[in-house]
N, C-alpha and C. Protein backbone atom coordinates (compact mmCIF):
# COMPACT_ATOMS: atom_id res chain seq x y z
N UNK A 1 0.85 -1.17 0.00
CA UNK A 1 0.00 0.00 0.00
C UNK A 1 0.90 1.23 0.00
N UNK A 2 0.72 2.22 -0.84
CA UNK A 2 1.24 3.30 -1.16
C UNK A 2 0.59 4.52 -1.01
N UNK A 3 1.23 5.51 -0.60
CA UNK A 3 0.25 6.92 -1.47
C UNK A 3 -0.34 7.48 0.38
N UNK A 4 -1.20 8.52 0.12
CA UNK A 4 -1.77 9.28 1.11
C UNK A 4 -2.27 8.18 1.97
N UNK A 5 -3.03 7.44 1.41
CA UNK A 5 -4.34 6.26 2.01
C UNK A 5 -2.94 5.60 3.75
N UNK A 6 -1.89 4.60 2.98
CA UNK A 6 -0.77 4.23 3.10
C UNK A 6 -0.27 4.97 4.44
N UNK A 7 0.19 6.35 4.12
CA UNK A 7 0.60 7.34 4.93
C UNK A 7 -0.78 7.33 6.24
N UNK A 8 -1.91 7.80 6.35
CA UNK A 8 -2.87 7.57 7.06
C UNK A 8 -2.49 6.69 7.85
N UNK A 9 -2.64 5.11 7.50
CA UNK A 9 -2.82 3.83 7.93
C UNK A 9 -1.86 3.94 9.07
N UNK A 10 -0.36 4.20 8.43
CA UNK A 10 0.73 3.87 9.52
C UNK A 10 0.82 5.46 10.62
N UNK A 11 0.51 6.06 10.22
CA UNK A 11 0.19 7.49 11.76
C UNK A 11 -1.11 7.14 12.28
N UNK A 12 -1.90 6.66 11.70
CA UNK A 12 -2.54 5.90 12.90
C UNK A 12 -2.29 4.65 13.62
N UNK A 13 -1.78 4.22 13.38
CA UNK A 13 -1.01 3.12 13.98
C UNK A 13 -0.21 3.36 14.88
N UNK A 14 0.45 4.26 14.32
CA UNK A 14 1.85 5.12 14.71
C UNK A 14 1.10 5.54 16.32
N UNK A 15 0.11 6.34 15.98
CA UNK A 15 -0.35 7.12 17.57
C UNK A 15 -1.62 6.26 18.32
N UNK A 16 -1.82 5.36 17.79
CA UNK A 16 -2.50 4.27 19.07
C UNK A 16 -1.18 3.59 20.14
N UNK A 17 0.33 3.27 18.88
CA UNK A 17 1.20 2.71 19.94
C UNK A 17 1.47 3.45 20.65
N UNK A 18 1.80 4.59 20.45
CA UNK A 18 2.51 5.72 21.03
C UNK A 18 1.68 6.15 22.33
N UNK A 19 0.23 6.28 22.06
CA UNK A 19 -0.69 6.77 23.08
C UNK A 19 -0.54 5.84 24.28
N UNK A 20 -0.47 4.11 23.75
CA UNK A 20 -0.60 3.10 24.88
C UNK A 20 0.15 2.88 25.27
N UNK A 21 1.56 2.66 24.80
CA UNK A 21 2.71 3.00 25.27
C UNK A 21 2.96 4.15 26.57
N UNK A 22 2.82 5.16 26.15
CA UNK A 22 2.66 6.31 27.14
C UNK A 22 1.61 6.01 28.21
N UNK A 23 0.98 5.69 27.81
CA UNK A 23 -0.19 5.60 29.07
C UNK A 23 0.09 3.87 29.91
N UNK A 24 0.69 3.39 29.55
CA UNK A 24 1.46 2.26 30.22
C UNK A 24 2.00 2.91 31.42
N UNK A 25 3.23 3.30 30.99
CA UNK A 25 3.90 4.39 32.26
C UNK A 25 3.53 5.14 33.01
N UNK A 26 2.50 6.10 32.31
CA UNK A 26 1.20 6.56 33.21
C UNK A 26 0.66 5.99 34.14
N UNK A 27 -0.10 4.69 34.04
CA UNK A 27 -0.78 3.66 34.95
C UNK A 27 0.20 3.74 36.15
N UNK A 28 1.79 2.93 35.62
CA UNK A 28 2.53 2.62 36.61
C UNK A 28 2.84 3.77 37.85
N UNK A 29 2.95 4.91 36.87
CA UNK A 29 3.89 5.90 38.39
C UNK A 29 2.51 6.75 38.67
N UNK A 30 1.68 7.00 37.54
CA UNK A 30 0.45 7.48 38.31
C UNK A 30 -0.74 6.81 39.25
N UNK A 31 -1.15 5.61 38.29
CA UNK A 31 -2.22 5.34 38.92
C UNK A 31 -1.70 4.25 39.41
N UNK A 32 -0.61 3.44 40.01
CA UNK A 32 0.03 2.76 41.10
C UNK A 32 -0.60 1.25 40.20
N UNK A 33 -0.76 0.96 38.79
CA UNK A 33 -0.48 -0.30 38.21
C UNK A 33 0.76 -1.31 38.96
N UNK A 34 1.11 -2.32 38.23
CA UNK A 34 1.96 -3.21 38.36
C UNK A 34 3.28 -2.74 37.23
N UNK A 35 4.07 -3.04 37.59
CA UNK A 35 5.50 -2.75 36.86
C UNK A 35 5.28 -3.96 35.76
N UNK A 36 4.33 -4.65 35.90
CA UNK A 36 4.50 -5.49 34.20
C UNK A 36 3.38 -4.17 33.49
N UNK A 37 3.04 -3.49 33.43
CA UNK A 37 2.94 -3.16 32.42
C UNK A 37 3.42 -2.22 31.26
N UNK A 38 5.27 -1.71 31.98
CA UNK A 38 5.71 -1.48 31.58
C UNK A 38 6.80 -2.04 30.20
N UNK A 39 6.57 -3.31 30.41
CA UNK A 39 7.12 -4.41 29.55
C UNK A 39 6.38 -3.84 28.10
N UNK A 40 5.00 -4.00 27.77
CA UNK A 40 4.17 -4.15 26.73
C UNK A 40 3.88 -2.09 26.52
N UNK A 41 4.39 -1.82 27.59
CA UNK A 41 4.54 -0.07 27.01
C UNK A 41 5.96 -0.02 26.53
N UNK A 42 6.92 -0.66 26.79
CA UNK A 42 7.89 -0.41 26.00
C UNK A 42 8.05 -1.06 24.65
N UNK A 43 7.26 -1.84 24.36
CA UNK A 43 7.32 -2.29 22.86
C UNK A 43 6.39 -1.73 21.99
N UNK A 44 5.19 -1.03 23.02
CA UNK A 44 4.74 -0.12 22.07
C UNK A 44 5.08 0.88 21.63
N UNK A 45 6.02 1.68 22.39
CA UNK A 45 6.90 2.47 21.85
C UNK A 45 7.79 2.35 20.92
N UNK A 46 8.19 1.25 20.86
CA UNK A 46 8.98 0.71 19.77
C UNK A 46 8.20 0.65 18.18
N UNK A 47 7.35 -0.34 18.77
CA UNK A 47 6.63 -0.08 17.12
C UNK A 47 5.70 1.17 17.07
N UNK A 48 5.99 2.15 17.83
CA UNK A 48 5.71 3.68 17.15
C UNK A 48 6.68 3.61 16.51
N UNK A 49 8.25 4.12 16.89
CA UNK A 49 9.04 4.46 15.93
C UNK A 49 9.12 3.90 15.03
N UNK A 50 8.99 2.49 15.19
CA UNK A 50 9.04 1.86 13.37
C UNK A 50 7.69 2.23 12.33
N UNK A 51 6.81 2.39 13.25
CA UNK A 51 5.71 3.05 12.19
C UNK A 51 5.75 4.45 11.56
N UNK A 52 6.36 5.22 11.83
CA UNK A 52 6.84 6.31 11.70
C UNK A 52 8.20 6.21 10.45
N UNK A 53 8.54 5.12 10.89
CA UNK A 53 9.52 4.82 9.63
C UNK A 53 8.58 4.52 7.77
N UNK A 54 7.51 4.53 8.40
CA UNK A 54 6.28 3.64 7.03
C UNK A 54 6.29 4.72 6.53
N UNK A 55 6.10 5.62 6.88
CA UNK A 55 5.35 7.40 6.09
C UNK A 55 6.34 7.48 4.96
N UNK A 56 5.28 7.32 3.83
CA UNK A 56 6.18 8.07 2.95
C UNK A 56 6.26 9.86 2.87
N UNK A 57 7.52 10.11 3.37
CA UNK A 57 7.63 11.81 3.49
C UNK A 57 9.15 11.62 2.88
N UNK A 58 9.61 13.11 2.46
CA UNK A 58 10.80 13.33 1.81
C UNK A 58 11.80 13.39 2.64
N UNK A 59 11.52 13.82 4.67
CA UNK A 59 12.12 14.11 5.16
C UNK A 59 11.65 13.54 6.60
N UNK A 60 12.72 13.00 7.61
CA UNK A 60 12.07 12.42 8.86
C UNK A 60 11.28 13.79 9.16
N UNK A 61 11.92 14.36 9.45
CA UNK A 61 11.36 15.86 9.95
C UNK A 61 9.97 16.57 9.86
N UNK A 62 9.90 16.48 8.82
CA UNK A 62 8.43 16.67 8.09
C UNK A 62 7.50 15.45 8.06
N UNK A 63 7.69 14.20 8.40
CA UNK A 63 7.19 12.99 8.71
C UNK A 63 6.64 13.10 10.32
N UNK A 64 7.65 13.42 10.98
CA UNK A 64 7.16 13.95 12.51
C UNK A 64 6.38 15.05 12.75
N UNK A 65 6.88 15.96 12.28
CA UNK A 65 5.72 17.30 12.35
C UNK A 65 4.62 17.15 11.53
N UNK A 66 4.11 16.42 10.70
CA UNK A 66 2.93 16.22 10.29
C UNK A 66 2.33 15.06 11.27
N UNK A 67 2.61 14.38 12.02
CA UNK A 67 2.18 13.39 13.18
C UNK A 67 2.06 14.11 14.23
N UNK A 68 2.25 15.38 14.55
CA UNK A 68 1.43 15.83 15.89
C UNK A 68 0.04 16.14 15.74
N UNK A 69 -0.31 16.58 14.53
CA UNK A 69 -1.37 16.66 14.29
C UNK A 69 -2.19 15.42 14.59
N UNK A 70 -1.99 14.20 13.57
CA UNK A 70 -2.62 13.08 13.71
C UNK A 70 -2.46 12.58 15.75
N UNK A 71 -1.62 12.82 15.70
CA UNK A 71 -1.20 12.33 17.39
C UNK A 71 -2.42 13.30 18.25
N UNK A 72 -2.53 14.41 18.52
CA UNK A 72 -3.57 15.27 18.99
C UNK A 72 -4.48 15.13 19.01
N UNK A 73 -4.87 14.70 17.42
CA UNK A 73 -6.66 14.46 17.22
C UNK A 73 -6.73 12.64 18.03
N UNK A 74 -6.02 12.00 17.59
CA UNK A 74 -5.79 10.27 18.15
C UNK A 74 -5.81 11.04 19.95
N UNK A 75 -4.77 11.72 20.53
CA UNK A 75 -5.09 11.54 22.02
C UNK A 75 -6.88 12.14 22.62
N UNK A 76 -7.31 13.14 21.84
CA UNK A 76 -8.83 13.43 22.15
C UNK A 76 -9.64 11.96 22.09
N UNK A 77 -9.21 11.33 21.34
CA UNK A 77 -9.80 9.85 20.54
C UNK A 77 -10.10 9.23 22.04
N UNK A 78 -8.70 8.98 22.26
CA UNK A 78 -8.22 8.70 23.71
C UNK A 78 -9.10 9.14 24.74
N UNK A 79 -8.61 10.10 25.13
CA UNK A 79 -9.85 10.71 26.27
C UNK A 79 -11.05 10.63 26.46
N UNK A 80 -11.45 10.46 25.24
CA UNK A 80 -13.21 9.94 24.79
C UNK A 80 -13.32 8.55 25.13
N UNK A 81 -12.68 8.04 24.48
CA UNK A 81 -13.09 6.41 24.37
C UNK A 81 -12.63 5.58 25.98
N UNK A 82 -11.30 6.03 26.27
CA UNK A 82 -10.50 4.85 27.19
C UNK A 82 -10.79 5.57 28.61
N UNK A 83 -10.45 7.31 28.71
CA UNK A 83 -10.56 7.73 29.82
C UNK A 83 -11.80 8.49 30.22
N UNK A 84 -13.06 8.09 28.75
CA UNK A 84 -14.24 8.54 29.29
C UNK A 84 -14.22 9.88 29.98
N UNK A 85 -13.33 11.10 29.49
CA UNK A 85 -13.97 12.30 29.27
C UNK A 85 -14.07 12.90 27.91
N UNK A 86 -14.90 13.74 27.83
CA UNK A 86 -15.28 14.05 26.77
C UNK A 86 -14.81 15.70 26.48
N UNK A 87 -13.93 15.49 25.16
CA UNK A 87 -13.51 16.88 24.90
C UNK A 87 -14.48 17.87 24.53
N UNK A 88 -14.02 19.13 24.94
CA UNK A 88 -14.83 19.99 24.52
C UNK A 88 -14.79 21.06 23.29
N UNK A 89 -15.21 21.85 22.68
CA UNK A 89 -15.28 22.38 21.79
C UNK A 89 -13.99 22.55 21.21
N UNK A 90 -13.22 23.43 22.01
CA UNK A 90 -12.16 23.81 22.33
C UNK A 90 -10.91 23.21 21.81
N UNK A 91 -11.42 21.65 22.35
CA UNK A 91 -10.43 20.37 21.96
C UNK A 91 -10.66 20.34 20.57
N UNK A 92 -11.86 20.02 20.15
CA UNK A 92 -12.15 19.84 18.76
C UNK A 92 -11.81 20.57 18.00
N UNK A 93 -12.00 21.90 18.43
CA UNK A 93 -11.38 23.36 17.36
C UNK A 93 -9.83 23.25 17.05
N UNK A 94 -9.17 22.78 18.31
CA UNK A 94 -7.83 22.50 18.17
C UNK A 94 -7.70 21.43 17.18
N UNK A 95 -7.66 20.31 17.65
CA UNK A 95 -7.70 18.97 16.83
C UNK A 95 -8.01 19.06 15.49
N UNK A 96 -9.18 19.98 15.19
CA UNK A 96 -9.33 20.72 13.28
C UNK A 96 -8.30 21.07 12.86
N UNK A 97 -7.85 22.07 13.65
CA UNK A 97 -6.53 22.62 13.16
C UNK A 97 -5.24 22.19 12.66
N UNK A 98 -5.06 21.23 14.11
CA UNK A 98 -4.10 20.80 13.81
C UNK A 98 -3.53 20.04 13.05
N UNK A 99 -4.92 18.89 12.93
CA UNK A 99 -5.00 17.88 11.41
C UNK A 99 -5.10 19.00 9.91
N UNK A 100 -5.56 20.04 9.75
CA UNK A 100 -5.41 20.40 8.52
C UNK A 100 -3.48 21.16 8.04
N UNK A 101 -3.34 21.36 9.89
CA UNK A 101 -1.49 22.20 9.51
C UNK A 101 -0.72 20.63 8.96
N UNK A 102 -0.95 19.70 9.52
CA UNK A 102 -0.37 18.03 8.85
C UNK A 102 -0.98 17.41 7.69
N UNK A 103 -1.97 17.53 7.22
CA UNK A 103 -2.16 17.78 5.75
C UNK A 103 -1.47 18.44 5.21
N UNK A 104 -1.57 20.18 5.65
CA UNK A 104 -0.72 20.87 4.41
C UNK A 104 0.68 20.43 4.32
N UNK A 105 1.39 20.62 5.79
CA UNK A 105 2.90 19.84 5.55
C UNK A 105 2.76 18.18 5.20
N UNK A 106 2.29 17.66 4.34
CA UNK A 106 2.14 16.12 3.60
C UNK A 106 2.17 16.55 2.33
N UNK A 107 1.01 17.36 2.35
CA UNK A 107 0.86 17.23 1.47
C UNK A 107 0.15 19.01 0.55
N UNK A 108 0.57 19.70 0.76
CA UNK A 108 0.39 20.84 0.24
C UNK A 108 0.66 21.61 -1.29
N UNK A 109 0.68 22.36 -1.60
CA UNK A 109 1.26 22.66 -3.06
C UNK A 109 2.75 21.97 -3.45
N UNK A 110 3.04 21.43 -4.05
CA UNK A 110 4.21 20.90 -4.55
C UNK A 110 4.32 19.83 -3.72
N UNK A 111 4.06 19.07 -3.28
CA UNK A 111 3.93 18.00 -2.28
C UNK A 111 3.59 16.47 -2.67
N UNK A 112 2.40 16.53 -3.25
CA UNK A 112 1.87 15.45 -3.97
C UNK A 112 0.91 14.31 -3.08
């Protein structure tokens, strides 16, 4: 799989590991989990970075800064679904935004 569609697939991928990963460690030093679940947060971290390796972009750089966007709108995702609060306008207005500034750096005039 190639192309925009392609790109999508693996930043979302990219920021479910990344989110659970992170929130692994979270559990542990915040909410007083078990130290195994730092095992299965550190490999999700791992296959973030390799998913991040999938993007086709010209430049790591511009591969990452177009993933905060996707990462932002994915952690509201988060908050909704896993930690059952619900963002507010605010969030959403952000999260618009920020997914259209990672579109344009993907994919903007001369971009493809």
């Amino acid at each position: 799989m190639t192309g925009p569609l392609a790109t999508i697939f693996w930043y979302i991928l990219a920021a479910l590991a990344e989110i659970g990963g992170c929130f692994a460690f979270w559990a542990v030093l915040r909410l007083d989990k078990s130290p195994w679940w730092l095992a299965p947060g550190a490999l999700a971290l791992a296959f973030f970075a390799y998913a991040l390796t999938r993007v086709e972009a010209d430049a790591a750089g511009r591969a990452f800064a177009a993933y905060g966007g996707v990462y932002i709108v994915s952690s509201l995702v988060w908050l909704r679904m896993v930690e059952d609060v619900s963002p507010d306008r605010w969030d959403l207005l952000g999260g618009a935004i920020c997914l259209g500034g990672a579109a344009l750096i993907l994919w903007g005039p001369g971009r493809g």
